[in-house]
C-alpha atoms as a PDB file:
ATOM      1  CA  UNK A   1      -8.118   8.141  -5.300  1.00  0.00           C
ATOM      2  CA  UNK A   2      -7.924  11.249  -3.060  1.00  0.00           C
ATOM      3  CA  UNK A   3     -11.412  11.861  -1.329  1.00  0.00           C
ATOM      4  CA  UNK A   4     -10.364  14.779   0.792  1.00  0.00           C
ATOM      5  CA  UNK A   5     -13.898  16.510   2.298  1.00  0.00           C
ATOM      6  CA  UNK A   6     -16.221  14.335   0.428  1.00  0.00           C
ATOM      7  CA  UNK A   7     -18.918  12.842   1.620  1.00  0.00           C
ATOM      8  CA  UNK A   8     -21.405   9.271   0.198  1.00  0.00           C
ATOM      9  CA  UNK A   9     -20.958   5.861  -0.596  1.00  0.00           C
ATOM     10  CA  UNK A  10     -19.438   4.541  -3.171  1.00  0.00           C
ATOM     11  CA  UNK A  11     -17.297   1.115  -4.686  1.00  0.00           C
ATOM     12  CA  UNK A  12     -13.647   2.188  -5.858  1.00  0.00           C
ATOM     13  CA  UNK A  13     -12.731  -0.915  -8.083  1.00  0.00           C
ATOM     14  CA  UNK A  14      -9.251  -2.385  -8.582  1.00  0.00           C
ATOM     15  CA  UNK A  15      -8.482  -0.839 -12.178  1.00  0.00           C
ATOM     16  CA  UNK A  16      -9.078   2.472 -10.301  1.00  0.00           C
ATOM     17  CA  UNK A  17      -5.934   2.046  -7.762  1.00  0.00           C
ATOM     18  CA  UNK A  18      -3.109   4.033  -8.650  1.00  0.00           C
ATOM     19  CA  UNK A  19       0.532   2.464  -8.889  1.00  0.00           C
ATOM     20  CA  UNK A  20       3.652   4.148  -7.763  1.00  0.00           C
ATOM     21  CA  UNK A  21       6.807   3.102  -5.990  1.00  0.00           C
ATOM     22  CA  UNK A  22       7.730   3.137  -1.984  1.00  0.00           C
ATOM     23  CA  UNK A  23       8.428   6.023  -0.744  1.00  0.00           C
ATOM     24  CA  UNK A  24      11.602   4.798   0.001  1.00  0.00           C
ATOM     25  CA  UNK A  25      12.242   2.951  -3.219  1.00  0.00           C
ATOM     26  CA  UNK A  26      12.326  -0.147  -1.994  1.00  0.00           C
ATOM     27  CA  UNK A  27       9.074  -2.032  -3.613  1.00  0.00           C
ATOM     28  CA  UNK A  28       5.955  -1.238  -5.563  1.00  0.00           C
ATOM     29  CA  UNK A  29       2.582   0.183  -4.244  1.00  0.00           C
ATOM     30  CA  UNK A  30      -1.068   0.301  -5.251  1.00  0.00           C
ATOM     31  CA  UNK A  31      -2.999   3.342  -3.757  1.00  0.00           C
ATOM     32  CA  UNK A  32      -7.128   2.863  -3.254  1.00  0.00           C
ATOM     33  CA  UNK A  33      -7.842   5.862  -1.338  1.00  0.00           C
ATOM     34  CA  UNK A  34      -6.540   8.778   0.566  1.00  0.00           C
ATOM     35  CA  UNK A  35      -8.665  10.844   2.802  1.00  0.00           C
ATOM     36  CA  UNK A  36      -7.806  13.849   4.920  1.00  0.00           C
ATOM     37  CA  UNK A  37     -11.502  15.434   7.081  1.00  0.00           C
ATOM     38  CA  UNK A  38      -9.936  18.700   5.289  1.00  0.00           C
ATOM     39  CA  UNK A  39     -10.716  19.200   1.371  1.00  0.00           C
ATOM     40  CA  UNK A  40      -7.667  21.117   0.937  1.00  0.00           C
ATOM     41  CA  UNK A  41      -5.337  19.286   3.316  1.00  0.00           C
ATOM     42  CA  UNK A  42      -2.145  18.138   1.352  1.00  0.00           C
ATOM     43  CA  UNK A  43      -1.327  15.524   4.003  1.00  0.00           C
ATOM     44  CA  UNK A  44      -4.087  12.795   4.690  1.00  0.00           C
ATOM     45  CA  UNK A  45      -5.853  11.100   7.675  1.00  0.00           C
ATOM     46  CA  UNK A  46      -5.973   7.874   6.245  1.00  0.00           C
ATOM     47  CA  UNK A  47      -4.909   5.662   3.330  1.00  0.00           C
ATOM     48  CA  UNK A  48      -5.279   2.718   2.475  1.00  0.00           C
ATOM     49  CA  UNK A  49      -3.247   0.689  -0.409  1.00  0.00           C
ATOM     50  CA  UNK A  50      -1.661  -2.973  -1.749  1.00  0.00           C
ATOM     51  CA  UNK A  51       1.500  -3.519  -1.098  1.00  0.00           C
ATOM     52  CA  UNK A  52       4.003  -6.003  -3.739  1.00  0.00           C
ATOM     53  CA  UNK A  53       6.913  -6.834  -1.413  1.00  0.00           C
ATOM     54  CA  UNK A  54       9.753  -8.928  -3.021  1.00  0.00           C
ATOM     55  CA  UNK A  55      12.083 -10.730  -0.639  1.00  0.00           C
ATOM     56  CA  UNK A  56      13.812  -9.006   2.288  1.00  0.00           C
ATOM     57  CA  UNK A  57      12.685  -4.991   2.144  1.00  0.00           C
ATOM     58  CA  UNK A  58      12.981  -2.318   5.077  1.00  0.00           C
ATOM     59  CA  UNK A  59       9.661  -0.678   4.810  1.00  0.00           C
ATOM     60  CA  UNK A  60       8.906   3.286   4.199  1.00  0.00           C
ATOM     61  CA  UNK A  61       9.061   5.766   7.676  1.00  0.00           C
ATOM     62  CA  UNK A  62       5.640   7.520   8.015  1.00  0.00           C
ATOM     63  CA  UNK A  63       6.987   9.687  11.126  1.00  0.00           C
ATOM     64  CA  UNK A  64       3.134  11.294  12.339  1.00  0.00           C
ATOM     65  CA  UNK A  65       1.152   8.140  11.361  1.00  0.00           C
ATOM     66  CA  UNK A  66       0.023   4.667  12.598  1.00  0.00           C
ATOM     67  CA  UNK A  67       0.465   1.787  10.248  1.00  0.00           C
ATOM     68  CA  UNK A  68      -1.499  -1.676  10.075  1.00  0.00           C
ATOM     69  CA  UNK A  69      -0.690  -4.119   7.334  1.00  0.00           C
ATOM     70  CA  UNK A  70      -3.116  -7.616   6.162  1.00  0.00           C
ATOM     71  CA  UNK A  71      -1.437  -9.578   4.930  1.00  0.00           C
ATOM     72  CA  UNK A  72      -3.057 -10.867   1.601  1.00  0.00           C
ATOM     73  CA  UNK A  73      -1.833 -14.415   0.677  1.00  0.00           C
ATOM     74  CA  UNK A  74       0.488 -17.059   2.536  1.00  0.00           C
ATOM     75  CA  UNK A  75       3.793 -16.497   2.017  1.00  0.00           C
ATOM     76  CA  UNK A  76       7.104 -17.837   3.371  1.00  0.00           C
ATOM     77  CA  UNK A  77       8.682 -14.122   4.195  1.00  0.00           C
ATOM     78  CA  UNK A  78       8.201 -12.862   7.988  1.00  0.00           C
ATOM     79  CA  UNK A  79       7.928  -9.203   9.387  1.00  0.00           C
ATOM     80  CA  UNK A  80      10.417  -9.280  11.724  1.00  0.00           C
ATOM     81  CA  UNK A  81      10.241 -12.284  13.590  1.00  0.00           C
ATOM     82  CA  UNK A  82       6.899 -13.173  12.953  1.00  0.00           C
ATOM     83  CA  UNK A  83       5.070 -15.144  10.304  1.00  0.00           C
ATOM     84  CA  UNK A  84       3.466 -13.075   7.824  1.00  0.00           C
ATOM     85  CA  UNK A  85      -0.186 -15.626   7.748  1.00  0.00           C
ATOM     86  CA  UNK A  86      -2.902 -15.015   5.272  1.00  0.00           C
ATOM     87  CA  UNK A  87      -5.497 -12.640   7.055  1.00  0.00           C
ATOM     88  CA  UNK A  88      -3.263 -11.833   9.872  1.00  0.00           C
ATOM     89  CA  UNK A  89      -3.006  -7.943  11.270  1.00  0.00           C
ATOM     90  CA  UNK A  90      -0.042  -6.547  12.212  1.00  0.00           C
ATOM     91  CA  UNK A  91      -0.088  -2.816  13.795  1.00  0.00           C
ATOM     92  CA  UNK A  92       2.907  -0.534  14.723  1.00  0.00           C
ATOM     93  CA  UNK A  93       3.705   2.993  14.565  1.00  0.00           C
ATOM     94  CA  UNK A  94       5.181   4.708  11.051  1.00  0.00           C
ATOM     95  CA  UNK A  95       8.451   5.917  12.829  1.00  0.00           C
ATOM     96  CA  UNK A  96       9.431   2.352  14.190  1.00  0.00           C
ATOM     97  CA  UNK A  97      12.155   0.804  11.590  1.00  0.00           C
ATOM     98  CA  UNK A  98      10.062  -2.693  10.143  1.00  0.00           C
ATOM     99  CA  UNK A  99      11.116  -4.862   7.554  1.00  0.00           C
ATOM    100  CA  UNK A 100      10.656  -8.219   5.585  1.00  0.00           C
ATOM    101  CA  UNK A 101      13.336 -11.111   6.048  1.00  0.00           C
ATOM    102  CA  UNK A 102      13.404 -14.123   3.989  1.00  0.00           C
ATOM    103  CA  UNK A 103      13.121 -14.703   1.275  1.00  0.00           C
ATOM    104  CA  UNK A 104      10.086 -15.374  -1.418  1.00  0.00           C
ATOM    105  CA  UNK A 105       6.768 -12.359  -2.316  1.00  0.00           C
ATOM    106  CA  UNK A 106       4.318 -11.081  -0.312  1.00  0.00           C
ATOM    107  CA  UNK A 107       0.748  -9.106  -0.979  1.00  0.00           C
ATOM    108  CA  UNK A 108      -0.836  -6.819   1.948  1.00  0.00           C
ATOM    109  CA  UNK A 109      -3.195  -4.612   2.748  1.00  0.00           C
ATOM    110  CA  UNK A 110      -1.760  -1.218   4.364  1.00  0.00           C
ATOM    111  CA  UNK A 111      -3.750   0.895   6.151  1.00  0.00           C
ATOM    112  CA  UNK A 112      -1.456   4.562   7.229  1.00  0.00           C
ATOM    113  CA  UNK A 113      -3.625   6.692   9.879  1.00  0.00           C
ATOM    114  CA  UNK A 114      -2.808   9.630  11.560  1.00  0.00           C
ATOM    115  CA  UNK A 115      -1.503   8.909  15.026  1.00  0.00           C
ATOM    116  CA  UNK A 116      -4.390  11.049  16.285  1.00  0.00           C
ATOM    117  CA  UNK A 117      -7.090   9.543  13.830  1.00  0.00           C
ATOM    118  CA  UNK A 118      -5.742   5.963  14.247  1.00  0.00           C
ATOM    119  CA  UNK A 119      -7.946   3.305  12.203  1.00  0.00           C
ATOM    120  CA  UNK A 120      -9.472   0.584  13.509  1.00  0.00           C
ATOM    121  CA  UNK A 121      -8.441  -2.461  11.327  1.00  0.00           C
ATOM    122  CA  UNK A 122      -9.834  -6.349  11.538  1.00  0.00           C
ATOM    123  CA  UNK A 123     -10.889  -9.200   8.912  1.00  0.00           C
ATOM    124  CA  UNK A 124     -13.890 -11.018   9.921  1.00  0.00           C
ATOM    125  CA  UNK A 125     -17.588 -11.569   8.247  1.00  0.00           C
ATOM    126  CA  UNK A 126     -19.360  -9.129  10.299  1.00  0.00           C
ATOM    127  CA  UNK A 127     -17.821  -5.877  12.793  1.00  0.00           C
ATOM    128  CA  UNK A 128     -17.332  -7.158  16.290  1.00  0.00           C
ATOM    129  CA  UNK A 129     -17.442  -3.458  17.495  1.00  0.00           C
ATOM    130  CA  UNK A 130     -19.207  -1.141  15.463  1.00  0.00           C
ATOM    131  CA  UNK A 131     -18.662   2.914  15.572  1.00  0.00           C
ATOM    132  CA  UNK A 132     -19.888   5.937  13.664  1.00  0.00           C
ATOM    133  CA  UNK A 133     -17.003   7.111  12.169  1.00  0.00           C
ATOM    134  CA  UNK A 134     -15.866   6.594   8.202  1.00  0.00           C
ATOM    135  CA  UNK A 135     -15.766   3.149   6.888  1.00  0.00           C
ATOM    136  CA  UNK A 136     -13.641   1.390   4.144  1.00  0.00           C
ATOM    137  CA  UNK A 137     -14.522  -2.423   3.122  1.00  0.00           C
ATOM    138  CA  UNK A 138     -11.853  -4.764   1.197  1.00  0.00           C
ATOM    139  CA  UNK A 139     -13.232  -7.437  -0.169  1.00  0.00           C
ATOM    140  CA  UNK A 140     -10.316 -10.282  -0.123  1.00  0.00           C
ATOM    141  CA  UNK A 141     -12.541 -13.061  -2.066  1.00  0.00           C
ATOM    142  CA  UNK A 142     -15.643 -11.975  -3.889  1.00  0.00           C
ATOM    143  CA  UNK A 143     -18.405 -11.165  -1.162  1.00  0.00           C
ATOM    144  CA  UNK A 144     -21.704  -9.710  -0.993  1.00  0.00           C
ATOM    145  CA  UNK A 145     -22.053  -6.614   1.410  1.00  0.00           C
ATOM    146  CA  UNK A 146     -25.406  -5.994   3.248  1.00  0.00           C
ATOM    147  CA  UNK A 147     -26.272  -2.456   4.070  1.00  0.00           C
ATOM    148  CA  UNK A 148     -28.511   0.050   3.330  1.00  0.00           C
ATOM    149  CA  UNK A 149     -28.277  -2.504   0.148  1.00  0.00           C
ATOM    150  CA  UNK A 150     -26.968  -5.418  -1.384  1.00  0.00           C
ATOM    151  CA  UNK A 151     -23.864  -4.864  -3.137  1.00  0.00           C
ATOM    152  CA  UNK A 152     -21.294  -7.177  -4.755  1.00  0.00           C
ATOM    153  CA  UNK A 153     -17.888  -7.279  -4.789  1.00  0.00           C
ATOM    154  CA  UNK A 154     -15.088  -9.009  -6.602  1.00  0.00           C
ATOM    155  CA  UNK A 155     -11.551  -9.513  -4.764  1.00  0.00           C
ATOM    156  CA  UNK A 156      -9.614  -6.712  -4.465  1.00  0.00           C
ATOM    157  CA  UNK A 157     -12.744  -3.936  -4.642  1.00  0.00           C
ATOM    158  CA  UNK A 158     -13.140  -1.628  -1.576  1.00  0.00           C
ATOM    159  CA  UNK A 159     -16.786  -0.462  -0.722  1.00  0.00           C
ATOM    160  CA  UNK A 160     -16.084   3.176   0.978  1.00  0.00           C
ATOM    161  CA  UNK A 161     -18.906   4.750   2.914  1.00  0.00           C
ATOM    162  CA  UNK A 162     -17.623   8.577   4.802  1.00  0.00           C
ATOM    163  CA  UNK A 163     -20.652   8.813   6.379  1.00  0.00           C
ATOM    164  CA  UNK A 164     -20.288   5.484   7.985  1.00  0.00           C
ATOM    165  CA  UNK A 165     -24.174   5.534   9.019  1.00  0.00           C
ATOM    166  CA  UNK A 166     -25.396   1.956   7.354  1.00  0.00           C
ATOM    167  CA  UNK A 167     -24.802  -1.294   9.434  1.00  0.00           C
ATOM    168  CA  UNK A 168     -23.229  -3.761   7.065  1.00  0.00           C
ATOM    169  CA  UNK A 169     -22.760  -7.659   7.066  1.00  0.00           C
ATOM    170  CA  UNK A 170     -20.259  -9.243   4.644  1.00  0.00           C
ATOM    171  CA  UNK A 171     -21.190 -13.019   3.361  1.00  0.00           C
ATOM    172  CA  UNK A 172     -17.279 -13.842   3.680  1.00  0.00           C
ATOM    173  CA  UNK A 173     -14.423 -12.072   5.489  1.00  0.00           C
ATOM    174  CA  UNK A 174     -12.973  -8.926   4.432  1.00  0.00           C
ATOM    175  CA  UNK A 175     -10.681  -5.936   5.735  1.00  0.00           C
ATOM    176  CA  UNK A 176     -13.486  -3.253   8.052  1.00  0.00           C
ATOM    177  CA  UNK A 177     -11.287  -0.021   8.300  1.00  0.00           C
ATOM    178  CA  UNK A 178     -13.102   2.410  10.337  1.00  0.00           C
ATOM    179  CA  UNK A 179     -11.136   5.845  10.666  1.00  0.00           C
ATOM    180  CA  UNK A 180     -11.891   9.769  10.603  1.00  0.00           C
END
């Protein structure tokens, strides 16, 4: 869902994600949002999609952007060296080479930011630092958000506010993007 220049609140559900390959081929993606702080900006600021990764895959060069990936469920394939645990964050730069090795399916979360507009990305219950800037919420189990209101949201939904003005609490962990 492209959300260049607007402005609000707003839940983006799961049947609204759009599918489409890698940009290199190479696996299968699930776009929730793009945003760019310019409406007619071609390029965006941030995005934020699922990823389906199957077995060992080199992953897509975003040359200009800053990547962080949650990982979704447990799975037995590693990025790089390192295990690939439910929840855990993993942040490098867009022009680095990465890949998957092993072998077996993995599900993340993948968060592309403009070097310069780099998002802020950590699971927990509540925001250990909190800033004004844009906010995107991923619910990984379903979770009622605190705010200006009470909202809830099944797995997979993504509470967006552009503003980012409302303090939120989460009654389980989920994905706080803050970026713009």
């Amino acid at each position: 869902m492209n959300l260049n220049g607007r402005v609000g609140a707003r839940r983006i559900a799961r049947s609204e994600w759009t599918t489409q390959r890698w940009k290199n081929g190479a696996g299968i993606t699930h776009e929730i949002l793009r945003w760019s702080a310019l409406p007619s900006d071609d390029a965006y600021d941030v995005r934020l999609s699922v990823a389906e990764v199957e077995g060992a895959q080199p992953f897509s060069f975003f040359p200009g952007y800053f990547r962080s990936l949650v990982v979704l469920e447990e799975t037995t394939l590693r990025l790089g060296d390192e295990a690939m645990t439910k929840g855990r964050v993993f942040d490098f730069r867009g022009d680095l080479p990465m890949a998957t090795t092993g072998e077996g399916r993995a599900t993340d979360l993948n968060v592309i930011s403009r070097l310069e507009r780099r998002a802020r990305v950590e699971v927990a219950s509540r925001e250990t630092e909190r800033e004004r800037r844009a906010l995107a919420v991923f619910a990984l189990e379903p979770v009622v958000l605190r705010g200006d209101a009470e909202r809830a949201l099944d797995a997979g939904d993504t509470w967006i506010d552009l503003a980012g003005d409302a303090d939120y609490v989460a009654s389980a962990p989920v994905v706080w993007v803050r970026f713009g």
